[in-house]
PDB file of N, CA and C in Angstrom:
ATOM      1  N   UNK A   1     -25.575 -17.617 -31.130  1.00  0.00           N
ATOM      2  CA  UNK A   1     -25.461 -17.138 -29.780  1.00  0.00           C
ATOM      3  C   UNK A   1     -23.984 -17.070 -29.372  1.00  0.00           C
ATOM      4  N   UNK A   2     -23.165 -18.104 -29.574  1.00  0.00           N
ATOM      5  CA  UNK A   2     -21.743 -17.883 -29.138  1.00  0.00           C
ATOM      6  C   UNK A   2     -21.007 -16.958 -30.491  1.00  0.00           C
ATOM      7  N   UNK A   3     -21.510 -17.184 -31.343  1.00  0.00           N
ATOM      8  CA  UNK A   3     -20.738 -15.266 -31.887  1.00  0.00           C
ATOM      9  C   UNK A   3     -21.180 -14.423 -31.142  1.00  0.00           C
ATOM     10  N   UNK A   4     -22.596 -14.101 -30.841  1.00  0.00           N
ATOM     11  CA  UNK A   4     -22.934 -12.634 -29.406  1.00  0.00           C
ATOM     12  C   UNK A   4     -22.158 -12.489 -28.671  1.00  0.00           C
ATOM     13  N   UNK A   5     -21.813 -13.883 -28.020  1.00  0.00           N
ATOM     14  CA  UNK A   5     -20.908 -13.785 -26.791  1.00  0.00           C
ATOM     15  C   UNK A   5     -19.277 -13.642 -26.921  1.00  0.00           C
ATOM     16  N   UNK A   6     -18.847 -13.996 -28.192  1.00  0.00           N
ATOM     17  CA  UNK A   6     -17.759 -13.555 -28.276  1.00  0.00           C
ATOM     18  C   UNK A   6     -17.342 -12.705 -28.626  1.00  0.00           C
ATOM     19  N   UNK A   7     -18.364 -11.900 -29.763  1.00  0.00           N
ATOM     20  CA  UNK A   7     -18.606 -10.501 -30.482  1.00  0.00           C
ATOM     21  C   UNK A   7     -18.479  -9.512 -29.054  1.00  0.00           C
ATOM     22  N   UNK A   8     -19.383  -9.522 -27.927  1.00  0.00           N
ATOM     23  CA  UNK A   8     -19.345  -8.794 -26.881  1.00  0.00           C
ATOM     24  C   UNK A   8     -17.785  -9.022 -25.828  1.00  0.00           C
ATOM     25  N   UNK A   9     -17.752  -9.897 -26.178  1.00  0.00           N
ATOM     26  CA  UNK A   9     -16.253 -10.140 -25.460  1.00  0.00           C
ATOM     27  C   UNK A   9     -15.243  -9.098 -25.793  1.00  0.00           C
ATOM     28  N   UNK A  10     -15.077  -9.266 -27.172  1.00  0.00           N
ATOM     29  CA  UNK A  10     -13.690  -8.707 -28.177  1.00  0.00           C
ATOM     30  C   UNK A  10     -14.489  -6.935 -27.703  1.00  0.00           C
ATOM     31  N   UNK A  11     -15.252  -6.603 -27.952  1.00  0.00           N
ATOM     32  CA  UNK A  11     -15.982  -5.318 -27.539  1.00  0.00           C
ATOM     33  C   UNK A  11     -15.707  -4.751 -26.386  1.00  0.00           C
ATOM     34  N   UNK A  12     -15.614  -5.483 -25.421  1.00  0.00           N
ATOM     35  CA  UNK A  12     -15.253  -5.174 -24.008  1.00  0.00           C
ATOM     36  C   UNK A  12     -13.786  -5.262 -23.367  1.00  0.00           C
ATOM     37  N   UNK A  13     -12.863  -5.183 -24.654  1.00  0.00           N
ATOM     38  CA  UNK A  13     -11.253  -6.059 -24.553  1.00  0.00           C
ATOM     39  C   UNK A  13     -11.060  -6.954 -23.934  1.00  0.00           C
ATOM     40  N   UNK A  14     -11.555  -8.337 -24.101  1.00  0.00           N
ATOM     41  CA  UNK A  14     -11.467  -9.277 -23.515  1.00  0.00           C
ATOM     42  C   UNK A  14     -10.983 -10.529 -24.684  1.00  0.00           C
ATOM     43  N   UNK A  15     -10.187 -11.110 -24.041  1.00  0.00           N
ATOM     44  CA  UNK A  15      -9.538 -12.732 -24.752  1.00  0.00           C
ATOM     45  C   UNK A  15     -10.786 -13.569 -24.693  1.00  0.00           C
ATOM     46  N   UNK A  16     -11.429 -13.356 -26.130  1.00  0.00           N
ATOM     47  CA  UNK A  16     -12.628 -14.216 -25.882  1.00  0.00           C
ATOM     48  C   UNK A  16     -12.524 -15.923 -25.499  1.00  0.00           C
ATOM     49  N   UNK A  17     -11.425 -16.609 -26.226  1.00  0.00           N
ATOM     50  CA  UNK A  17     -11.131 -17.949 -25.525  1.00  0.00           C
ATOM     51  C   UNK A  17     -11.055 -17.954 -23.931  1.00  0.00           C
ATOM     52  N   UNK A  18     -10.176 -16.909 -23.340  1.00  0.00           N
ATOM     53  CA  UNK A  18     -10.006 -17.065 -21.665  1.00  0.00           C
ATOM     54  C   UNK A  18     -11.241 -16.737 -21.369  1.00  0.00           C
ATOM     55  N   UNK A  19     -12.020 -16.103 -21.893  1.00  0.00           N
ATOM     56  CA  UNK A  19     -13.301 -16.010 -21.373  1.00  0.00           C
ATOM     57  C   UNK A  19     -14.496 -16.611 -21.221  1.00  0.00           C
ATOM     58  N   UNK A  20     -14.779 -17.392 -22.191  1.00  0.00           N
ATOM     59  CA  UNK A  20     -15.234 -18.632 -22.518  1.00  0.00           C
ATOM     60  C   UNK A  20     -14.968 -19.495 -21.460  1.00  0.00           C
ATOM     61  N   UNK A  21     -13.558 -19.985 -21.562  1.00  0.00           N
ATOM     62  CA  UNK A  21     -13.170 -20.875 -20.341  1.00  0.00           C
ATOM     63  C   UNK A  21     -13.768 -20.453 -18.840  1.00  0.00           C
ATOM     64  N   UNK A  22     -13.757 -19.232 -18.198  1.00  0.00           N
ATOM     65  CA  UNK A  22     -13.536 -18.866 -17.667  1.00  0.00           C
ATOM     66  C   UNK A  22     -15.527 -18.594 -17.376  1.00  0.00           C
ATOM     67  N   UNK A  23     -15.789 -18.345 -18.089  1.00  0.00           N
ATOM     68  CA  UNK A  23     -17.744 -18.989 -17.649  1.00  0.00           C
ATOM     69  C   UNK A  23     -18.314 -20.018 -17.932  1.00  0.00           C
ATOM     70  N   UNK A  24     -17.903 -20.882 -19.036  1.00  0.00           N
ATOM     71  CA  UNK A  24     -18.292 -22.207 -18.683  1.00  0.00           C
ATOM     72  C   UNK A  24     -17.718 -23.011 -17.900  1.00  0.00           C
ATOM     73  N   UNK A  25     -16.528 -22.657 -17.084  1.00  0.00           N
ATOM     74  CA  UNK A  25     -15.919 -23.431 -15.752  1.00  0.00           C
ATOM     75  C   UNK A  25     -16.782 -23.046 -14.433  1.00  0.00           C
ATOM     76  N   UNK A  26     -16.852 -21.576 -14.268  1.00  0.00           N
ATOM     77  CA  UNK A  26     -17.873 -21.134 -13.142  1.00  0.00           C
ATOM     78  C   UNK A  26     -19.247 -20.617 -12.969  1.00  0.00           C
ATOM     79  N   UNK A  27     -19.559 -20.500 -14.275  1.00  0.00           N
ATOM     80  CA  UNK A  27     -21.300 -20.921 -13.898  1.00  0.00           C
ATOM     81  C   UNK A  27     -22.148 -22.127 -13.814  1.00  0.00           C
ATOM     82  N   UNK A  28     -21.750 -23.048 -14.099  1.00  0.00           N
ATOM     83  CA  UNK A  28     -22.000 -24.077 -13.565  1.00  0.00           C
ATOM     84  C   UNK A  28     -22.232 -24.265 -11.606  1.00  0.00           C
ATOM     85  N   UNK A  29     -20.909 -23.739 -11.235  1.00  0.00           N
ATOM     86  CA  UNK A  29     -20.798 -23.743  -9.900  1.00  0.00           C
ATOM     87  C   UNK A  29     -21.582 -22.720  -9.380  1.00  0.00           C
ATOM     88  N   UNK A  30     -22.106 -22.012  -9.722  1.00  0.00           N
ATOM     89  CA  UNK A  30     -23.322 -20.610  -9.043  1.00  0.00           C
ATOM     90  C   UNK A  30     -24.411 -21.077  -9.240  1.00  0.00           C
ATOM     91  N   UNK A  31     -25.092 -20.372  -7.940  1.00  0.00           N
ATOM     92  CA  UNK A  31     -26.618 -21.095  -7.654  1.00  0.00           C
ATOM     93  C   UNK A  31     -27.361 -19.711  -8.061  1.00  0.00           C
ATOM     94  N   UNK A  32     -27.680 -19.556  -9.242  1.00  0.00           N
ATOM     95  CA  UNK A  32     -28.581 -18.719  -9.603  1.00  0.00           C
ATOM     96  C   UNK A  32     -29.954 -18.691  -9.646  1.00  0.00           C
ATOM     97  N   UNK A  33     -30.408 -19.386  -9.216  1.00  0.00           N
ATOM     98  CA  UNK A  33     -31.837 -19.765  -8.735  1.00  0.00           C
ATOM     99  C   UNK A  33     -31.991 -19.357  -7.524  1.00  0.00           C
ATOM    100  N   UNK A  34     -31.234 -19.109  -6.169  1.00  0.00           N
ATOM    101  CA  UNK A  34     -31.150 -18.873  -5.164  1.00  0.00           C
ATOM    102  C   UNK A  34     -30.625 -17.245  -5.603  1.00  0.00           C
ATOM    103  N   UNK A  35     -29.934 -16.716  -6.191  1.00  0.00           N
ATOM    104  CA  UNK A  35     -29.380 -15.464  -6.206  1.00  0.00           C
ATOM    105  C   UNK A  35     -28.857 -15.209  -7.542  1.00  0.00           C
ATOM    106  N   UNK A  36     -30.221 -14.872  -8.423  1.00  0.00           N
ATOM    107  CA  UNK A  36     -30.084 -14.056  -9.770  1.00  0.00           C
ATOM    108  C   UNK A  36     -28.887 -13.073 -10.154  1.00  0.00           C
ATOM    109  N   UNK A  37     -28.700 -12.385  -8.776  1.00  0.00           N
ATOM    110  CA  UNK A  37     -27.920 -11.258  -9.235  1.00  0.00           C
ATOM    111  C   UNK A  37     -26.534 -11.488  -9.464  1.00  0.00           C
ATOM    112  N   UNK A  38     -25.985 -12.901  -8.837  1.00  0.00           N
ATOM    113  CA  UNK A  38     -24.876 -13.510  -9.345  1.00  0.00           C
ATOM    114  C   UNK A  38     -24.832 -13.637 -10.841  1.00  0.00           C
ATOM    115  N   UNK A  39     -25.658 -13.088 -11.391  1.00  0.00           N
ATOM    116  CA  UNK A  39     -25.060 -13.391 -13.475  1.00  0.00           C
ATOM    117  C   UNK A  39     -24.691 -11.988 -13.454  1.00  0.00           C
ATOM    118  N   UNK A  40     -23.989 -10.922 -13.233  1.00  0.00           N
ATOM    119  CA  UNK A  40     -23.619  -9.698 -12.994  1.00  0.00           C
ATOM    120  C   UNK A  40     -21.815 -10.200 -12.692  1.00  0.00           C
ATOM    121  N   UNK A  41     -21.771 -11.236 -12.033  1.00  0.00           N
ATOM    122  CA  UNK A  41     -19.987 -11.579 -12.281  1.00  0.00           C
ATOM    123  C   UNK A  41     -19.420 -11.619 -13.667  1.00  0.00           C
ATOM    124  N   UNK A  42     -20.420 -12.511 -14.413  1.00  0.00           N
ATOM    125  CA  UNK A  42     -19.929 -12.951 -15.995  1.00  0.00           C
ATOM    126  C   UNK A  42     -20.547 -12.102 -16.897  1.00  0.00           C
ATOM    127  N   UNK A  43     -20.907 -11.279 -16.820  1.00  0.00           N
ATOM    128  CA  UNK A  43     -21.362 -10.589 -17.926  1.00  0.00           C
ATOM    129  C   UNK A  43     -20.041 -10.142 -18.800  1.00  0.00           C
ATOM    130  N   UNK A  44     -19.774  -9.842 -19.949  1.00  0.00           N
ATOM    131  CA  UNK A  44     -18.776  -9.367 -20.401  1.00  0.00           C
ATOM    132  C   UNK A  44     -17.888  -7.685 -19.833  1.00  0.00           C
ATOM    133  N   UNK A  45     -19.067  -6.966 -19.529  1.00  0.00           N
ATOM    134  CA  UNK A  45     -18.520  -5.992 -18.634  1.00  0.00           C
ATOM    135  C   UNK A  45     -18.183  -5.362 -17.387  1.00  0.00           C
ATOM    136  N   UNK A  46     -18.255  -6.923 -16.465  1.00  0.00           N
ATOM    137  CA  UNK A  46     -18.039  -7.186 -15.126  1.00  0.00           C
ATOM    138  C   UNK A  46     -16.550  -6.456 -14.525  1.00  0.00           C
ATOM    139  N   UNK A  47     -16.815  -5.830 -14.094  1.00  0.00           N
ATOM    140  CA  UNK A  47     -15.249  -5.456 -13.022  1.00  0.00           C
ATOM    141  C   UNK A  47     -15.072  -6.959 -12.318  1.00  0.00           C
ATOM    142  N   UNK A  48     -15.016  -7.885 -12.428  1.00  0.00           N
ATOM    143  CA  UNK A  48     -14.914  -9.023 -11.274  1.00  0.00           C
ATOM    144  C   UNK A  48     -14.823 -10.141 -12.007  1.00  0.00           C
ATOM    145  N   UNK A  49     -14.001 -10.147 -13.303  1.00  0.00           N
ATOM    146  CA  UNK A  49     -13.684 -10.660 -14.356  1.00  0.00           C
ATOM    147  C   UNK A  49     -11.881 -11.083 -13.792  1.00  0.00           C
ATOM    148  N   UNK A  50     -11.658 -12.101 -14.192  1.00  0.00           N
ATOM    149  CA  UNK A  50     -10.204 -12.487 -13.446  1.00  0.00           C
ATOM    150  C   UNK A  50      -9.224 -11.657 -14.621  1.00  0.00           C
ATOM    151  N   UNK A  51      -7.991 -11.672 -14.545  1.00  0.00           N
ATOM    152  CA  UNK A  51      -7.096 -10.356 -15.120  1.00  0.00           C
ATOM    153  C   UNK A  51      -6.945 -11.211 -16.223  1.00  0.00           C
ATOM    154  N   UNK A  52      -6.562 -12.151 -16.602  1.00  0.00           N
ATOM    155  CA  UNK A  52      -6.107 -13.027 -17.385  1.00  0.00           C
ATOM    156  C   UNK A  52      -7.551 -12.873 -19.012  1.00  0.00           C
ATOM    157  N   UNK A  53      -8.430 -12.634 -18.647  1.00  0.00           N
ATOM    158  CA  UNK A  53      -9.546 -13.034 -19.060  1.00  0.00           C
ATOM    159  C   UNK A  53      -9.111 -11.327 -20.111  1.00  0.00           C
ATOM    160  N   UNK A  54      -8.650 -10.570 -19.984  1.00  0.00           N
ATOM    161  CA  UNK A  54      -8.258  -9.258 -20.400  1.00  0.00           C
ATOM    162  C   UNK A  54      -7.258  -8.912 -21.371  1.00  0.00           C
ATOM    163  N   UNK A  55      -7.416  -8.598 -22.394  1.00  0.00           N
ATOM    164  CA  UNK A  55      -6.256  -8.053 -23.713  1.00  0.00           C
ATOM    165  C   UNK A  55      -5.868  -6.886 -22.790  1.00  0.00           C
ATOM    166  N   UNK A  56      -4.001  -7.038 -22.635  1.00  0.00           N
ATOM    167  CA  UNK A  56      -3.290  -5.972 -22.502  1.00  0.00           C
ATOM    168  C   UNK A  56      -3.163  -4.837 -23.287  1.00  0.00           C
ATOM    169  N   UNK A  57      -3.116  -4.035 -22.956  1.00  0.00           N
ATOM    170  CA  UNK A  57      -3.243  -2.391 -23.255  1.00  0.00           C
ATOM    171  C   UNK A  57      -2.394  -2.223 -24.034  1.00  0.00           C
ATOM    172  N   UNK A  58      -2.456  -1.226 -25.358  1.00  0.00           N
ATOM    173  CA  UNK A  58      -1.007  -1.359 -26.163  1.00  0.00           C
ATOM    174  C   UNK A  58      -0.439  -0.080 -25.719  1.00  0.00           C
ATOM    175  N   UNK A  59       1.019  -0.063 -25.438  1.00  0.00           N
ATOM    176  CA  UNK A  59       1.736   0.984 -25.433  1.00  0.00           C
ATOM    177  C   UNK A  59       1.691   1.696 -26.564  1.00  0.00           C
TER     178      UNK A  59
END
């Protein structure tokens, strides 16, 4: 399962370590039982992904 999730990471240009960090720090803190549609932040192809979490563009 965490190759899926990192496999989809690198897929979506994303620093799969910052990303990692970066949902097991804040899903914990979301009440998804109260509001499902909050797993739509962390998905790997979220616009609402912090910048850091992102491989820079190559010139």
């Amino acid at each position: 399962m965490i190759y899926s999730v990192v496999t989809t990471a690198r897929n979506n240009n994303l620093k799969p370590y910052n990303y990692l960090v970066y949902i097991l720090k804040q899903m914990p803190n979301t009440d998804f039982i109260n509001h499902p549609e909050l797993i739509e932040k962390f998905v790997p192809w979220s616009k609402e992904l912090p910048a850091d979490c992102y491989k820079q563009e190559k010139a």
